[in-house]
Protein backbone atom coordinates (compact mmCIF):
# COMPACT_ATOMS: atom_id res chain seq x y z
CA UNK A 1 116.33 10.18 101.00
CA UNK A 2 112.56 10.63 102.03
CA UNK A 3 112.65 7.82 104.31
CA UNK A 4 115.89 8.85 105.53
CA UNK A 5 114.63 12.97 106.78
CA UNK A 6 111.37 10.98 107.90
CA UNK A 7 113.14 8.58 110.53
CA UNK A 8 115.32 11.37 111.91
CA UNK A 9 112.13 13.48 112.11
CA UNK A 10 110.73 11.02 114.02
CA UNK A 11 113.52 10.19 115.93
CA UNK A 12 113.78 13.73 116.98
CA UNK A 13 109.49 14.08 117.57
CA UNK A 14 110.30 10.80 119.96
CA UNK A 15 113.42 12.22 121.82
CA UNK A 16 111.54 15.68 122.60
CA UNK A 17 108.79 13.93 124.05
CA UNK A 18 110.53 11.58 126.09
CA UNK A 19 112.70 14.80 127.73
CA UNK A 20 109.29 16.07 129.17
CA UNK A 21 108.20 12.52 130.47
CA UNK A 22 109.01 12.52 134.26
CA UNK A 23 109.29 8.83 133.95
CA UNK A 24 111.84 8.87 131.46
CA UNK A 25 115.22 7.80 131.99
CA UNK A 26 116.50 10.91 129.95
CA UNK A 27 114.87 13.75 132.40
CA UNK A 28 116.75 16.96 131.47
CA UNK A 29 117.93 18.79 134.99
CA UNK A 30 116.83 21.87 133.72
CA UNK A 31 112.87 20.69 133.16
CA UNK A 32 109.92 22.72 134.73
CA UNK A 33 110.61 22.02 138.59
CA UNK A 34 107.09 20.12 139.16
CA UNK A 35 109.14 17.27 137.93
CA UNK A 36 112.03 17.88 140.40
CA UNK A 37 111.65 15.92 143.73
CA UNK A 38 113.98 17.73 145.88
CA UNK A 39 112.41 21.18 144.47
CA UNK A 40 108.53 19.34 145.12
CA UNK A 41 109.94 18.22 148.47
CA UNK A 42 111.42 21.94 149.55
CA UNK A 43 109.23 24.26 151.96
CA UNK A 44 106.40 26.51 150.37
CA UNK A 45 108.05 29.96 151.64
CA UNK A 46 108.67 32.66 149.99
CA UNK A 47 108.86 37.12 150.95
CA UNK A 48 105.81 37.31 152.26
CA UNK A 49 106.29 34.33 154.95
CA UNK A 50 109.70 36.18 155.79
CA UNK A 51 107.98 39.23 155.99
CA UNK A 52 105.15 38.42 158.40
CA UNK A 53 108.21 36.75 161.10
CA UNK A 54 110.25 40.07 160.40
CA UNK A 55 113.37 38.05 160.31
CA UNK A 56 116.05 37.27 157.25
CA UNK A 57 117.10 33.89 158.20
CA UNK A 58 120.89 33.67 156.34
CA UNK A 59 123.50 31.09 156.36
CA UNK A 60 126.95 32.40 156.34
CA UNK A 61 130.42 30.38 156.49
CA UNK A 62 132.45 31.21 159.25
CA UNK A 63 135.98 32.47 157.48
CA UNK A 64 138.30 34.97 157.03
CA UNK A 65 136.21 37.10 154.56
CA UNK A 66 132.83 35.70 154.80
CA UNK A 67 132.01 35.89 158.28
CA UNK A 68 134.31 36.85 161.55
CA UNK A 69 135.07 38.23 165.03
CA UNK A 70 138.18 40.68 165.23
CA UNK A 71 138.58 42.45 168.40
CA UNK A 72 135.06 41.90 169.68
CA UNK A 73 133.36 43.15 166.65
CA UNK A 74 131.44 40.65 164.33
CA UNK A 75 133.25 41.30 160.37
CA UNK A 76 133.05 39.52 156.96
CA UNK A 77 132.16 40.96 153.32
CA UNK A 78 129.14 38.73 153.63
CA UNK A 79 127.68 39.72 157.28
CA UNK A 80 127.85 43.20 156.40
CA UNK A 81 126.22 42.95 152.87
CA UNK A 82 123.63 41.52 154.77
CA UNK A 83 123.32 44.14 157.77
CA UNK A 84 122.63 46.65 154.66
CA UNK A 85 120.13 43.84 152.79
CA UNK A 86 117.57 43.49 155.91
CA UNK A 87 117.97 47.07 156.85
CA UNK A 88 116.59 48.03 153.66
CA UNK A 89 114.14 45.08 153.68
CA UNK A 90 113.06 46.80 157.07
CA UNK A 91 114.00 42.98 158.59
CA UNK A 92 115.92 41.82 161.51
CA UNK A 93 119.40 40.21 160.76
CA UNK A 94 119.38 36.39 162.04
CA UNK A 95 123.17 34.64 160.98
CA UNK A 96 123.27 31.15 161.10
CA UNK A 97 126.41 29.78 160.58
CA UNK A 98 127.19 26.60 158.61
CA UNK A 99 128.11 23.81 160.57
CA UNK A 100 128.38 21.49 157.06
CA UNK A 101 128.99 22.26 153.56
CA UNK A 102 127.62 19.57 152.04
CA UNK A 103 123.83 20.20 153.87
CA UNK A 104 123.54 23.30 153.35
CA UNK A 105 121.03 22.89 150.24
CA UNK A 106 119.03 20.23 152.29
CA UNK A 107 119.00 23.02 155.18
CA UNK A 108 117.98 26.04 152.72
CA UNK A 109 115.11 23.67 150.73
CA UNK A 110 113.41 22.69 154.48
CA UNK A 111 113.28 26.31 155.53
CA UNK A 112 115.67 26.39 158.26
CA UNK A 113 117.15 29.23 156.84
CA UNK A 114 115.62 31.57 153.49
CA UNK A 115 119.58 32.58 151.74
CA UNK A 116 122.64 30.78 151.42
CA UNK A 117 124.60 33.72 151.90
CA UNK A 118 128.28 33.23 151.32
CA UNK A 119 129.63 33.31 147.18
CA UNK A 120 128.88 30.09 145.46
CA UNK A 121 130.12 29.76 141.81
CA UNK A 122 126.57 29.13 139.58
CA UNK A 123 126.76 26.20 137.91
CA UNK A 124 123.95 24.14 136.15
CA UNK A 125 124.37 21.05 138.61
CA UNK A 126 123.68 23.33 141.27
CA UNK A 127 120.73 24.84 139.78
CA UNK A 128 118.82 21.21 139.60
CA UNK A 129 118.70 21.81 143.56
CA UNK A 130 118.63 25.71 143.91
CA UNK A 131 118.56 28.99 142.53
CA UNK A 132 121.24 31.50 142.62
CA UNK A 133 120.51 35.47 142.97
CA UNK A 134 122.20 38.24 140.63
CA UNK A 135 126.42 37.61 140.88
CA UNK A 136 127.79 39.38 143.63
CA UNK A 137 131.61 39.57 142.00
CA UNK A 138 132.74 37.64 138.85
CA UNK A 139 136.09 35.63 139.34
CA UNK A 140 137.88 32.96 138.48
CA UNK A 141 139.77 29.56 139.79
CA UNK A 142 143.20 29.59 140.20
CA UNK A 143 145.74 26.53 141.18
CA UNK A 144 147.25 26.63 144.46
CA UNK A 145 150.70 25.50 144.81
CA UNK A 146 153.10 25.26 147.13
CA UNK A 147 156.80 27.08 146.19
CA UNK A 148 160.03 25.30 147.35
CA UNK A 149 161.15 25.79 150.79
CA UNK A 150 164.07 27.78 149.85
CA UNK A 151 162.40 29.86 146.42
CA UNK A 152 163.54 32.96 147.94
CA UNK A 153 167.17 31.75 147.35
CA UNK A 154 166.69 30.11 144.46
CA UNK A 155 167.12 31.90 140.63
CA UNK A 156 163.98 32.17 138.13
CA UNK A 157 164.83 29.49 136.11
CA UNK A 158 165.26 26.95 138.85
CA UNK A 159 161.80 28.06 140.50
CA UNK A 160 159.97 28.08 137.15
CA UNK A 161 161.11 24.31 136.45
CA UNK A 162 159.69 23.33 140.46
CA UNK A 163 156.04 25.04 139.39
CA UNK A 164 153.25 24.24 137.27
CA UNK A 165 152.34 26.38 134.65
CA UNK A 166 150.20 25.07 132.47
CA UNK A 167 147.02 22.70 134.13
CA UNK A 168 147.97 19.77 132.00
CA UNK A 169 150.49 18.87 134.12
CA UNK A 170 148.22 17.94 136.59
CA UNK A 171 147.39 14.51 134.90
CA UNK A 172 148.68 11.88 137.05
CA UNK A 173 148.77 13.99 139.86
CA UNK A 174 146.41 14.96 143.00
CA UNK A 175 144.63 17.74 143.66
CA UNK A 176 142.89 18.17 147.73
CA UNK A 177 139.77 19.57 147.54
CA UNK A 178 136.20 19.92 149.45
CA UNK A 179 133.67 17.16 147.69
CA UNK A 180 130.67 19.35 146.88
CA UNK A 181 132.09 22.36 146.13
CA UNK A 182 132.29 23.79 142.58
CA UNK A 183 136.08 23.20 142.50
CA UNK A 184 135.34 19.36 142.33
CA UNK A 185 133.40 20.16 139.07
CA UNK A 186 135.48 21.99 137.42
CA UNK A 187 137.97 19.21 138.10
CA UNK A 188 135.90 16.67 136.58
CA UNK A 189 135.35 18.59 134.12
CA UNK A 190 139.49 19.86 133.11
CA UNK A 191 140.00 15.96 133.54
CA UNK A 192 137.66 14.95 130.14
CA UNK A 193 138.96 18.80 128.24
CA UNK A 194 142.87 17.78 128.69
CA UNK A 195 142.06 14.24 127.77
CA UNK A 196 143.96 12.57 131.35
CA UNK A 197 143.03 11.62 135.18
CA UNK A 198 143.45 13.72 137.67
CA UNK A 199 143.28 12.18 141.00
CA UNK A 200 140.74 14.05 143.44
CA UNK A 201 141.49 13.94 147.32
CA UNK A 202 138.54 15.14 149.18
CA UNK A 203 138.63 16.99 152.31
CA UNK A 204 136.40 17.57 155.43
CA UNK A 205 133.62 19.90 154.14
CA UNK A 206 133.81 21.85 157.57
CA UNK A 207 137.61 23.80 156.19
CA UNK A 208 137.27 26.83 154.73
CA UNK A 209 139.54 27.74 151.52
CA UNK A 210 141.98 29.65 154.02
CA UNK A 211 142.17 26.87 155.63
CA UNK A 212 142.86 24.45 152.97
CA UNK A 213 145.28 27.10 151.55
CA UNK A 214 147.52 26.90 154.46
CA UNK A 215 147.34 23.06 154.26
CA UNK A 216 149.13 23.91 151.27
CA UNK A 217 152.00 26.26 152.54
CA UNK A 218 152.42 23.79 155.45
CA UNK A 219 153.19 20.90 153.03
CA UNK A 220 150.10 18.71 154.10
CA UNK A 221 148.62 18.72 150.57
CA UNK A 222 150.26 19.22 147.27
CA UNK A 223 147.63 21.57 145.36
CA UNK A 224 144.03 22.63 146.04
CA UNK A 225 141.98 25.03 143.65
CA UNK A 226 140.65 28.40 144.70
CA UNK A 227 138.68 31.46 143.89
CA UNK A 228 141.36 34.02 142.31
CA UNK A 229 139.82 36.85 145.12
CA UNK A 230 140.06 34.49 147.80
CA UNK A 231 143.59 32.96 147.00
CA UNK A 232 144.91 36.45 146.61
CA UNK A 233 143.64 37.89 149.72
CA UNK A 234 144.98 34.95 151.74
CA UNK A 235 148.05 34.05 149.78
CA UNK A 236 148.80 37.89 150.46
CA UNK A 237 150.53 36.54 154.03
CA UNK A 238 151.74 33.33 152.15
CA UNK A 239 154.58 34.30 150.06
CA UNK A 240 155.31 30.54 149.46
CA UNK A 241 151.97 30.08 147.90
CA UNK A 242 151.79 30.38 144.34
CA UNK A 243 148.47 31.23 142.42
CA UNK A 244 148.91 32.04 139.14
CA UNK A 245 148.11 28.82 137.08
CA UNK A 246 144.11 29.81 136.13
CA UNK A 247 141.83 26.63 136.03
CA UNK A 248 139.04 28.22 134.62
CA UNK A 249 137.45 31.46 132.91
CA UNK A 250 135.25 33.52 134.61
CA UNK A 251 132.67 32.61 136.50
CA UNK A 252 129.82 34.29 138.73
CA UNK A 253 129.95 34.22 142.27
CA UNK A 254 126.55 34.45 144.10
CA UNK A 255 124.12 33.83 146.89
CA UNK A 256 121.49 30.82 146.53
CA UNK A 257 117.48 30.60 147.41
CA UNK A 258 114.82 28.05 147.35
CA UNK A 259 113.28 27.74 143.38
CA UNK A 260 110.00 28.29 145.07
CA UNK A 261 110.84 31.60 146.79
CA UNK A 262 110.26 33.50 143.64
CA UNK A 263 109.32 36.85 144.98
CA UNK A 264 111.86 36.61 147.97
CA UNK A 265 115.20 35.99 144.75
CA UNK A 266 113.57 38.73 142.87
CA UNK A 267 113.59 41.78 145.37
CA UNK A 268 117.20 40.06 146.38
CA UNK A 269 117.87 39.98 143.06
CA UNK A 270 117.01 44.14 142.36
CA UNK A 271 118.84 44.77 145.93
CA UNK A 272 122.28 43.16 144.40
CA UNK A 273 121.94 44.70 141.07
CA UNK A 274 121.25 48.67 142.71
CA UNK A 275 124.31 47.86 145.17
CA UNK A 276 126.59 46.67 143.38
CA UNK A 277 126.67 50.10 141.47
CA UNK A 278 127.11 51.58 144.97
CA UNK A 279 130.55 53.50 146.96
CA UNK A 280 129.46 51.20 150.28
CA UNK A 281 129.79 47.93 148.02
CA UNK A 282 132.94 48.46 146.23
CA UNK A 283 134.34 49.80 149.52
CA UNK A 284 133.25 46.49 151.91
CA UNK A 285 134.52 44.28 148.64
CA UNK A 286 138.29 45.74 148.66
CA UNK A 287 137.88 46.17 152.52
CA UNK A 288 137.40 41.96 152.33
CA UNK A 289 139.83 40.87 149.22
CA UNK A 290 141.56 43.52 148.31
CA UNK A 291 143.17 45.42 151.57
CA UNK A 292 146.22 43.05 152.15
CA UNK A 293 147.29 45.01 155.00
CA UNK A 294 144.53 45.01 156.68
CA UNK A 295 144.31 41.09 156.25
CA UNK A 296 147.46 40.78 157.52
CA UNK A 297 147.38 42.62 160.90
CA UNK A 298 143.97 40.55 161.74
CA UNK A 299 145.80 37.39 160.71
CA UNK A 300 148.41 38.37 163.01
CA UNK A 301 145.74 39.42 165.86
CA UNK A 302 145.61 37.24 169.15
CA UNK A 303 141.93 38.88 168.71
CA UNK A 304 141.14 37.07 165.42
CA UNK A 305 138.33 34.38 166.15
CA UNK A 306 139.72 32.28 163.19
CA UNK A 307 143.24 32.18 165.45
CA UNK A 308 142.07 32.27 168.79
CA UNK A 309 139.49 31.71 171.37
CA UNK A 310 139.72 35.46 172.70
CA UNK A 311 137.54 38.50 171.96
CA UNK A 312 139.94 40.86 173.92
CA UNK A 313 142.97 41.56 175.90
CA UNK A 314 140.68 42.19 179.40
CA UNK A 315 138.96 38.60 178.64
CA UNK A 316 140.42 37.53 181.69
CA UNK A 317 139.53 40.23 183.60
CA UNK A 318 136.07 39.76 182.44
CA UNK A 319 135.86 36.15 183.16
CA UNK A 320 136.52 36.75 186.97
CA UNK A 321 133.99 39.65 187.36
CA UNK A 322 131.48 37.98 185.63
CA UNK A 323 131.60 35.28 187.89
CA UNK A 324 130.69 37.24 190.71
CA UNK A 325 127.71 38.80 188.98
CA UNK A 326 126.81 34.75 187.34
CA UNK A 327 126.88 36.23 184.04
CA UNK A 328 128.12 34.33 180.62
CA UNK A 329 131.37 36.44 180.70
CA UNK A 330 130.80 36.70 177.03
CA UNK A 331 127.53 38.69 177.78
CA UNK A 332 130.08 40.99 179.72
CA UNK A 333 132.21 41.08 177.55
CA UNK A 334 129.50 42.74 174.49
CA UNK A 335 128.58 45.06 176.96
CA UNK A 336 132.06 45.88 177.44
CA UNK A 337 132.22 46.17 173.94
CA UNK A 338 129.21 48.33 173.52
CA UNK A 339 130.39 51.20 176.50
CA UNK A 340 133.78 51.32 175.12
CA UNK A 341 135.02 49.26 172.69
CA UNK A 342 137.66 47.88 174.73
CA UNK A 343 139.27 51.01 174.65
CA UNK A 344 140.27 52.22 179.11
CA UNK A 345 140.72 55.74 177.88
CA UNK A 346 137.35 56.50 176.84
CA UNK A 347 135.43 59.13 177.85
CA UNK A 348 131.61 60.21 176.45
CA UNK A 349 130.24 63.70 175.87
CA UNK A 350 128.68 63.38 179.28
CA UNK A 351 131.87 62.60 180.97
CA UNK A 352 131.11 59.09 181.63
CA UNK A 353 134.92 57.36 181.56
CA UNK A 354 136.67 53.73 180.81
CA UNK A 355 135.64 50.54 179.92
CA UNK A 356 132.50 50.20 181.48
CA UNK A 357 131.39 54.10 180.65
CA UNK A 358 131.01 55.01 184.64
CA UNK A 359 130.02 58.61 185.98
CA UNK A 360 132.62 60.72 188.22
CA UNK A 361 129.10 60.40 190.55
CA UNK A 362 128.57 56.38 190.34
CA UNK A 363 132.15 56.19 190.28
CA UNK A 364 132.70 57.81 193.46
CA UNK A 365 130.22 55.84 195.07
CA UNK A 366 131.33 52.72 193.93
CA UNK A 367 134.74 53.58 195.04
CA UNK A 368 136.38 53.67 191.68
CA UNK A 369 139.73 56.15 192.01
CA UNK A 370 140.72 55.37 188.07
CA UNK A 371 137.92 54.86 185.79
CA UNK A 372 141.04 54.33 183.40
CA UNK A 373 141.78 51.38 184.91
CA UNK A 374 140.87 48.63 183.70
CA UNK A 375 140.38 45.89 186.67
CA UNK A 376 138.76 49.07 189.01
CA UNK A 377 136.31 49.86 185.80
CA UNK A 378 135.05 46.46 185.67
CA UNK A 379 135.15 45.75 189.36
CA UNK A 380 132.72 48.90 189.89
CA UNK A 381 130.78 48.25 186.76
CA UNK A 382 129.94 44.76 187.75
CA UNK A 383 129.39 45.82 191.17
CA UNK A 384 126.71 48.03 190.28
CA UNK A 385 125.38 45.61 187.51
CA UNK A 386 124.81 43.16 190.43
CA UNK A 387 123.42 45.72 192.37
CA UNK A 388 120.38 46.92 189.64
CA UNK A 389 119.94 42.96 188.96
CA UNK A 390 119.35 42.11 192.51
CA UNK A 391 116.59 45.18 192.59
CA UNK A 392 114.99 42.93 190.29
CA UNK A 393 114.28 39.37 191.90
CA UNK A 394 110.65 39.38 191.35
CA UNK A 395 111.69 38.78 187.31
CA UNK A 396 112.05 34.69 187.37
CA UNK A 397 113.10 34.46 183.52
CA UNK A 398 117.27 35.17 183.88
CA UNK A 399 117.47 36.77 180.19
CA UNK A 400 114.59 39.03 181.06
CA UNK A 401 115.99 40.17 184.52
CA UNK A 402 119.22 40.72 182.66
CA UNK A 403 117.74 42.95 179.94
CA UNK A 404 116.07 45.10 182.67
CA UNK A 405 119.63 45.12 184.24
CA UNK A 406 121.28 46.43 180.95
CA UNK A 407 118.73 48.88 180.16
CA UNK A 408 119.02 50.35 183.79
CA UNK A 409 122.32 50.70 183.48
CA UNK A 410 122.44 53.14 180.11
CA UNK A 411 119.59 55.44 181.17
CA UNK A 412 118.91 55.18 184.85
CA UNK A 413 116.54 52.57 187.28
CA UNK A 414 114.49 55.50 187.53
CA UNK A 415 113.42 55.46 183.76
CA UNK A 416 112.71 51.45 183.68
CA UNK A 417 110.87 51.95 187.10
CA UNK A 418 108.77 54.35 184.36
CA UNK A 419 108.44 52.16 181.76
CA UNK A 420 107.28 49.09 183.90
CA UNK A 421 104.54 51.60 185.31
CA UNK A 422 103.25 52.41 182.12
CA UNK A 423 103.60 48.93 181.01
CA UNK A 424 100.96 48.29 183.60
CA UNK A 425 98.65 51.11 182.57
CA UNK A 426 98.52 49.23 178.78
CA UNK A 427 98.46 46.18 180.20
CA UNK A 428 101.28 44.80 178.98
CA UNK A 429 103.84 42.76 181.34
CA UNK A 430 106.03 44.86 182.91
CA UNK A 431 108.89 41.85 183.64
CA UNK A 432 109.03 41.15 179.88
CA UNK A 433 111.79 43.15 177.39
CA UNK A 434 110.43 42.00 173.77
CA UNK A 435 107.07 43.60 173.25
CA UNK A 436 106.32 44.98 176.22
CA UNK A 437 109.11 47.02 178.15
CA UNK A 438 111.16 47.97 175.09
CA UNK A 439 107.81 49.78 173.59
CA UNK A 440 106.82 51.81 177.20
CA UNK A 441 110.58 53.13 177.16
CA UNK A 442 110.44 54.56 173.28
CA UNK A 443 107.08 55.44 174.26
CA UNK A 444 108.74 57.81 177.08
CA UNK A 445 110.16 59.94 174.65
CA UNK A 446 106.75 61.63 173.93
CA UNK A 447 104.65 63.73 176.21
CA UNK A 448 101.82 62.70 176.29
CA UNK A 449 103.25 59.84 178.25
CA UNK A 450 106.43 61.40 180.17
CA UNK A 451 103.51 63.79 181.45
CA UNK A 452 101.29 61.16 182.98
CA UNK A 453 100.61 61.41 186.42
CA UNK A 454 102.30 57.79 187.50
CA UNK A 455 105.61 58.98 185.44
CA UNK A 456 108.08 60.19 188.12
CA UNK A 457 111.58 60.39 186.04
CA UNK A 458 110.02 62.34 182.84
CA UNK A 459 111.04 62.31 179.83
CA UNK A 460 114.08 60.12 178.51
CA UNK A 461 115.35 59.23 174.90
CA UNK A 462 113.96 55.78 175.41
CA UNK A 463 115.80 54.33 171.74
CA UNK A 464 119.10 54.51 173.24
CA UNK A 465 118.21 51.85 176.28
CA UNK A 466 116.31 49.72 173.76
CA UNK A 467 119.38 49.76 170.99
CA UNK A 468 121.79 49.31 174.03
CA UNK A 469 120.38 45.65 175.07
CA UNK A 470 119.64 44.62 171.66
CA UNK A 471 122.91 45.44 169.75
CA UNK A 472 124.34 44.02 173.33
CA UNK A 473 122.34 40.57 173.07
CA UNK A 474 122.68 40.17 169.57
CA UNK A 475 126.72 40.99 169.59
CA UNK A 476 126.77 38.29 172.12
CA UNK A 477 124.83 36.02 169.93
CA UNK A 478 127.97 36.25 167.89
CA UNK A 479 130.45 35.66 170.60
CA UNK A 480 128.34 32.41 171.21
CA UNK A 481 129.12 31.79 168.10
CA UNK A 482 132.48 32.47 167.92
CA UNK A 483 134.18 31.57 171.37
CA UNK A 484 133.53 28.49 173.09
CA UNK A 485 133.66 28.48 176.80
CA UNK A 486 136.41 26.58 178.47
């Protein structure tokens, strides 16, 4: 008996230490991560490196609740969980969307971006490459099934016999699904719990679950597993889907980081866990997954950048006004957006009217009759556009010129006339927006410089020309995203 406790105590003395040798065949995933490669390999950067550029750097996945454009405005439970996160980290927002699933760990570890931010279920394979923040939601998997054409004339009985219920009938059978997603896992790992093979069909990592979902309803694939919030939300305008078969318990549902950006995860980390008690958060989640209706009518949108390549019903409009101007008619088209919202009725406190915002004054001159209208609004908005833009030829760089452009447009030439003059005076470049003009116009509003001698215009609220161009130039940063030109 002696001999026997001594050879298992050695047995276990030689086991332990062979888990901690790197060169050991038996590494644990979840040693120290000096021993991990990819982890070693993975960019040194952490909050104060994201700090110092001023910019969260986030990857999002372009889909129907993650990350959208309805009706010329950028959506998605994820983008605007993120707005809120950098405001509050005092950081610009900078979306990057995911061209590849299956990278997107590679591109998070080099420092392309600093968050993978759209829900990933934790797992502990995962975790041997990453780290995952506090769960945003918890949820679960669900089966997604296909009903028979005719279910809605068929009785209970008959359409309980055509469904699964239970996920053991899957042995034998196939089930669609994206390779590296946590679905496969869980596959794997129902296969060895019921004891029988099921047969895994992998799919292009570029589809979103919507997207596989409707693979589904259109009879292209049998069965594919989802997130219970996300099949709900989009099964919601799928009637012939079926979700209620679960396929696992509950599981967290979070964003991911590099191991090494410590500090960065943590503040995330106490961000997530404060807003998550919130109003705002509970009202963006249902907004997202819960708000069928909602769902539906953007499903149903012409507008709905998952649907169509169109941001609204004036797009072409746009496109033949912006060719007179040489403008990427999706520039136009966000500064549509930003005057008016699309909306021809419009009118502003000051009395400036329709799509492009114009004065009874400016109209007049331009020889706009209807500011209602919307081909006469554009036609005398990108009439004077061209008109400011030309006034600046001396600006070589086309994004600069353009930003001038903008800016004269919201609060007058005269004012950006200013702000180049006391660019000068603080020798800063007066032909350059970032750094040097946008500062001289928010420096307007005080008067200590609207009273200086070389001011003629005075004073003007110089924030609203500098949020005009950049919530203009970074909307259209979306539509680049989103709509591709023809």
């Amino acid at each position: 008996m002696k001999r026997f406790t001594e050879f298992f105590l050695f047995l276990f003395i030689f086991c332990a230490s062979a888990c901690k040798n790197p060169n050991s065949t038996n590494l644990n995933i979840n040693d120290d991560e000096d021993y991990n490669p990819i982890v070693a390999n993975s960019v040194d950067r952490d909050l104060d490196a994201i700090k110092a550029d001023g910019v969260l750097r986030a990857m999002v996945i372009y889909s129907s609740t993650s990350y959208f454009l309805y009706k010329g405005q950028a959506m998605g439970f994820e983008y605007e969980l993120l707005q809120l996160l950098a405001k509050d980290l005092n950081l610009e927002l900078e979306v990057v969307v995911s061209k590849d699933l299956d990278s997107e760990f590679e591109v998070l570890n080099r420092g392309d971006v600093d968050l993978i931010a759209h829900g990933m279920t934790v797992t502990n394979q995962r975790k041997w490459e990453v780290d995952f923040t506090e769960y945003l939601f918890l949820t679960k998997q669900v089966l997604v099934q296909k009903k028979p054409d005719n279910f809605r004339r068929l009785s209970w009985k008959k359409l309980d016999r055509a469904l699964i219920h239970d996920p053991i009938e899957l042995i034998g059978d196939t089930v669609s699904i994206r390779r590296n997603s946590a679905y496969y896992e869980r596959l794997q790992s129902l296969s060895n719990e019921i004891g029988g093979h099921i047969y895994i069909d992998t799919l292009d990592s570029k589809l979103s679950t919507g997207e596989i979902m409707d693979m589904v309803a259109e009879g292209n694939i049998k069965y594919t597993i989802a997130d219970e919030n996300l099949a709900k939300i989009n099964a919601s305008h799928r009637p012939i889907l079926d979700i209620a078969v679960p396929i696992s318990l509950s599981q967290r549902i979070a964003w991911v980081t590099r191991k090494k950006s410590k500090n960065f995860r943590k503040v995330v980390n106490e961000w997530i866990r404060k807003e998550r008690k919130t109003t705002r958060y509970r009202v963006i989640y249902n907004k997202y997954f819960k708000n069928k209706r909602a769902f539906k009518r953007r499903t149903k949108s012409d507008y709905y950048s998952l649907k169509n390549n169109q941001i609204s019903v004036y797009d072409n409009l746009i496109k033949n006004y912006a060719k007179k101007i040489g403008w990427d008619w999706r520039l136009l088209a966000s500064q549509i957006y930003q005057e008016s919202k699309f909306e021809p009725e419009s009118k502003s406190w000051a009395g400036a009217m329709g799509l492009m915002q114009i004065m009874p004054a400016t109209a007049a001159y331009l020889g706009v009759n209807n500011p209602s209208d919307a081909n006469e609004s554009i036609r005398g908005g990108t009439k004077y556009l061209k008109q400011i833009h030309e006034g600046f030829e001396n600006i070589t760089d086309s994004i600069n010129r353009i930003k001038l452009t903008l800016a004269s447009y919201n609060c007058g030439l005269g004012h950006v006339l200013d702000a180049q003059r006391l660019a000068k005076a603080n020798r800063l470049d007066p032909n350059v927006w970032n750094d040097n003009l946008e500062p001289m116009l928010l420096a307007l509003s005080r008067p200590k410089n609207y009273n200086k001698s070389i001011i003629k215009y005075g004073y003007v609220r110089g924030s609203e020309p500098v949020n005009y161009v950049n919530q203009i130039f970074d909307r259209y940063g979306h539509y680049k995203e989103f709509i591709q030109l023809e």
